[in-house]
C-alpha atoms as a PDB file:
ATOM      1  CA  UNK A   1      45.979 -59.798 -72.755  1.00  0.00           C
ATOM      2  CA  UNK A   2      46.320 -59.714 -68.897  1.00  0.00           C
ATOM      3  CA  UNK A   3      42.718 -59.887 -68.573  1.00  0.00           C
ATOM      4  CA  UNK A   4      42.580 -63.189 -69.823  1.00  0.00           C
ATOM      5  CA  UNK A   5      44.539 -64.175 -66.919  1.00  0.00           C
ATOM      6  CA  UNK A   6      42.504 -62.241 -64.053  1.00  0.00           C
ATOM      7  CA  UNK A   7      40.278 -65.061 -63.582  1.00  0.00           C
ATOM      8  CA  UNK A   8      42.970 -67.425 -62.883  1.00  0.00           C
ATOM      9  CA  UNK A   9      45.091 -65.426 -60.689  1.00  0.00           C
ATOM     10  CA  UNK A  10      41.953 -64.697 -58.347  1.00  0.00           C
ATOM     11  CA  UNK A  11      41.256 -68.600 -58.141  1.00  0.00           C
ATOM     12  CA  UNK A  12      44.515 -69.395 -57.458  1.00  0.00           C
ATOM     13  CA  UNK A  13      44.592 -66.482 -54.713  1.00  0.00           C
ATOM     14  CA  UNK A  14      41.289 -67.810 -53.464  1.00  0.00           C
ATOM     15  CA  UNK A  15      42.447 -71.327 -53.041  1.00  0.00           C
ATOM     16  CA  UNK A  16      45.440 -70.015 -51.495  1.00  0.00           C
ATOM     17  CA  UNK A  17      43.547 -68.008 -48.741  1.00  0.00           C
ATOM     18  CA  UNK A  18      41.080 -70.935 -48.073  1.00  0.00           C
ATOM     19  CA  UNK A  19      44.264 -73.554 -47.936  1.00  0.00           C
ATOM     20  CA  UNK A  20      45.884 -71.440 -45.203  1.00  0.00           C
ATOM     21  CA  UNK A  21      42.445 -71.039 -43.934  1.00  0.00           C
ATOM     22  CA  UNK A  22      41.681 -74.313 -43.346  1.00  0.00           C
ATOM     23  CA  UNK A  23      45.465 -75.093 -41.659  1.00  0.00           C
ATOM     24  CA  UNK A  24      44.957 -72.357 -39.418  1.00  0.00           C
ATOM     25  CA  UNK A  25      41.354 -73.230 -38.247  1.00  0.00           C
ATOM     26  CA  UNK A  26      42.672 -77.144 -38.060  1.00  0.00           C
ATOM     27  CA  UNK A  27      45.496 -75.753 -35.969  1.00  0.00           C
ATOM     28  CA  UNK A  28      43.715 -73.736 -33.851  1.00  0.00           C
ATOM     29  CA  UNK A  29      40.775 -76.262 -33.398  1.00  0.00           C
ATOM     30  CA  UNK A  30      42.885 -79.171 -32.597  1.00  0.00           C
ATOM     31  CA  UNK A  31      43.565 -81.225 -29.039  1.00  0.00           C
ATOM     32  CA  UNK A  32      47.203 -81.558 -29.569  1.00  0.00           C
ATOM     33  CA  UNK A  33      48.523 -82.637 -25.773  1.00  0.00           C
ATOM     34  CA  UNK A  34      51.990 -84.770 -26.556  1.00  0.00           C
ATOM     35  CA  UNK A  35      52.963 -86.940 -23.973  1.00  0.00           C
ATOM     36  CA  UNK A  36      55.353 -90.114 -23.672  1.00  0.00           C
ATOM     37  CA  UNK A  37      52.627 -92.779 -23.983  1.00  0.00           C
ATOM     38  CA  UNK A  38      51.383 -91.522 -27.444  1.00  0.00           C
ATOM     39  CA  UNK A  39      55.002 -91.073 -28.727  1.00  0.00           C
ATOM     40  CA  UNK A  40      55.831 -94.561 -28.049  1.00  0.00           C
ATOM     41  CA  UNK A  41      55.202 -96.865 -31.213  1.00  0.00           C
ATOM     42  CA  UNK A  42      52.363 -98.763 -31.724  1.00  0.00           C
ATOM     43  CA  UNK A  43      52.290-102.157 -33.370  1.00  0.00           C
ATOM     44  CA  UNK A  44      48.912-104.178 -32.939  1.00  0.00           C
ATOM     45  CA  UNK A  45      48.934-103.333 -29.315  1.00  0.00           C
ATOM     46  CA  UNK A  46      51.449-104.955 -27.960  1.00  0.00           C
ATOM     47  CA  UNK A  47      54.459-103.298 -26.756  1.00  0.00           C
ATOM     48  CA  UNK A  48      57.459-103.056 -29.256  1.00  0.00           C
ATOM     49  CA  UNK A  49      60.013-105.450 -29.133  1.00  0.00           C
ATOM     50  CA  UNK A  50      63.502-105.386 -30.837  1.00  0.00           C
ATOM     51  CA  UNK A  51      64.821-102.615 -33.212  1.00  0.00           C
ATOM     52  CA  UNK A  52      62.214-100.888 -35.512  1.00  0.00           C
ATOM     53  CA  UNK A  53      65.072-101.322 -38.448  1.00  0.00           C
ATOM     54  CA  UNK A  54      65.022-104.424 -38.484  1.00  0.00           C
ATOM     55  CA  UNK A  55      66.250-106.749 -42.044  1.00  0.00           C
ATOM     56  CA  UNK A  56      63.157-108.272 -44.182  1.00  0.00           C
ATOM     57  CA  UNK A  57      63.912-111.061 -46.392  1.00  0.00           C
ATOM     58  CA  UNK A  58      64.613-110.881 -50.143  1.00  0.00           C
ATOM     59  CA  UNK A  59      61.685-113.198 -50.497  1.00  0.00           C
ATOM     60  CA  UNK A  60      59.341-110.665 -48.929  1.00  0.00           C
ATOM     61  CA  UNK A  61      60.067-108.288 -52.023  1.00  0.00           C
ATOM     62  CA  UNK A  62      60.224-110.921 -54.576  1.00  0.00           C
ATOM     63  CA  UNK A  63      56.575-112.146 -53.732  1.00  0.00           C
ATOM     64  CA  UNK A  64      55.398-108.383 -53.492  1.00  0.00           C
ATOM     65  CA  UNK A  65      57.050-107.777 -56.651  1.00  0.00           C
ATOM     66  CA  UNK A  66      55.553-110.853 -58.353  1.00  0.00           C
ATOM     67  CA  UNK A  67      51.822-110.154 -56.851  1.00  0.00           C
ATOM     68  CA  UNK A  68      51.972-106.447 -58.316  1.00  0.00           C
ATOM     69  CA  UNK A  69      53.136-107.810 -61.746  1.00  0.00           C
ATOM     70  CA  UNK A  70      50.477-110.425 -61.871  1.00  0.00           C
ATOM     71  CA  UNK A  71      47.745-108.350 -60.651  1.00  0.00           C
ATOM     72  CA  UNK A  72      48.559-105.827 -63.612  1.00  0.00           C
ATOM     73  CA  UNK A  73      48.769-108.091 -66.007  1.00  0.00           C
ATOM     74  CA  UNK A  74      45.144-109.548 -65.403  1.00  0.00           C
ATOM     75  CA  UNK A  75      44.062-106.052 -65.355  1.00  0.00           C
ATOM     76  CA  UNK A  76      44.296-106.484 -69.404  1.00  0.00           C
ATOM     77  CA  UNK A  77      41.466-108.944 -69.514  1.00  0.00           C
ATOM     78  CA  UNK A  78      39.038-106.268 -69.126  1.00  0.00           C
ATOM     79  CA  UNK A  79      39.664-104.003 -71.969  1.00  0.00           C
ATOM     80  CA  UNK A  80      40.075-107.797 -74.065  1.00  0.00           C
ATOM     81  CA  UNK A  81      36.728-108.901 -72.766  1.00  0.00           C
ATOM     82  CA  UNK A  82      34.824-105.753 -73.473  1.00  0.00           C
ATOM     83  CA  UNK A  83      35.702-105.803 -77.289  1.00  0.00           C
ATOM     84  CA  UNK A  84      35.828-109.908 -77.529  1.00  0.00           C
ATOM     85  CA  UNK A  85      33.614-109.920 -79.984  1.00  0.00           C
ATOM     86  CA  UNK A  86      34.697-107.917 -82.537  1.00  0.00           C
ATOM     87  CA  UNK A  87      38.550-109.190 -81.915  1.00  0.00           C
ATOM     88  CA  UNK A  88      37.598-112.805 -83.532  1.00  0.00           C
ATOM     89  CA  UNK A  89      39.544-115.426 -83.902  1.00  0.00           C
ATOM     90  CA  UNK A  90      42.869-113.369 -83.900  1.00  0.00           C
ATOM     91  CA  UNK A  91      42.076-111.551 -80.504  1.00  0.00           C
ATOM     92  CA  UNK A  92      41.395-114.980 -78.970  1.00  0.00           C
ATOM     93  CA  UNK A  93      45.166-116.380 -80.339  1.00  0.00           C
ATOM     94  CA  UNK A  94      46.688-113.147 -78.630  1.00  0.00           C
ATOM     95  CA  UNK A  95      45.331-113.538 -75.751  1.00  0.00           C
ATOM     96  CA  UNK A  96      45.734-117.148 -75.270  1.00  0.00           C
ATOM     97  CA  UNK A  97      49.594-116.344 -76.057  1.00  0.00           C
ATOM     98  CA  UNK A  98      48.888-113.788 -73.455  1.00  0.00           C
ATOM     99  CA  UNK A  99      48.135-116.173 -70.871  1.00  0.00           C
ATOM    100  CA  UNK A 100      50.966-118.526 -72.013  1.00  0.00           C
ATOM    101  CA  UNK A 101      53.478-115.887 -71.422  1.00  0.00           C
ATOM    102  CA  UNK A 102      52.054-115.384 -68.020  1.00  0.00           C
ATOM    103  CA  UNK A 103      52.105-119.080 -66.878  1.00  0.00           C
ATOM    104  CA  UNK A 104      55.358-119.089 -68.273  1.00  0.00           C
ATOM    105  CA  UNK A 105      56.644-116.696 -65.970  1.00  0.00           C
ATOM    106  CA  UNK A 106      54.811-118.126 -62.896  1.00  0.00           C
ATOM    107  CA  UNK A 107      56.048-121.588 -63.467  1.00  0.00           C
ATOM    108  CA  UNK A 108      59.976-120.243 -63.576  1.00  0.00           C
ATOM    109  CA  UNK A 109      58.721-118.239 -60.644  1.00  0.00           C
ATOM    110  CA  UNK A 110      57.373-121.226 -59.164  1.00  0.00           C
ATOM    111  CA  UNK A 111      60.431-123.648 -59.748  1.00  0.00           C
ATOM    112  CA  UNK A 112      62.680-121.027 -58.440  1.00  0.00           C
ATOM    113  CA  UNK A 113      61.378-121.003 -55.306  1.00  0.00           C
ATOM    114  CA  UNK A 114      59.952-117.415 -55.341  1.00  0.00           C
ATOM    115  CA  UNK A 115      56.750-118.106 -53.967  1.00  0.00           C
ATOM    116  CA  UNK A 116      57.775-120.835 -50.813  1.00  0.00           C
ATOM    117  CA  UNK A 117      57.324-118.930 -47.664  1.00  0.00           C
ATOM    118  CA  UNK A 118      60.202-120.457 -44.957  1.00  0.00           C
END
């Protein structure tokens, strides 16, 4: 029974020894010189200014949140358009109710004010 096994314990002690390997070698190889100029933060370069915690709006997530649920949801049109035709009529309903739904939820998006940028 343990022989069925020996083949499996030698990869995973192979990929061990190469993993270490490879952080050793990378360690060794590397030009690590720290200094104050690269431990400063870097935005864009231009020197930081203010606090690095500073508060983002609500709105910031909303819109993020809104973009990701949109995105996936038009994601689905692929799978629908790859078996359109054999769907028929009743495929075409679903996904018009589909889309309804969707501009549904943008409009009370919309009228909420979710996607005005102050």
């Amino acid at each position: 029974m343990k022989q069925a096994y020996f083949g499996v314990a030698v990869l995973f002690v192979v990929g061990l020894l190469t993993s270490g390997m490879f952080l050793l070698l990378s360690h060794l190889a590397s030009a690590y010189r720290p200094s104050t100029v690269k431990a400063m933060p870097y935005e864009s370069g231009i020197d930081p200014l203010g606090d690095t915690r500073e508060r983002y709006s609500v709105k910031f997530y909303i819109v993020a949140m809104l973009f990701i649920v949109f995105d996936i949801e038009t994601i689905f049109f692929l799978p629908w358009a790859v078996i359109f035709r054999d769907l028929g009529v009743f495929g075409l309903i679903e996904m018009f109710i589909f889309i309804f739904v969707l501009g549904v939820g943008l409009a009370y998006a919309w009228k909420k004010g979710a996607l005005e940028w102050d």
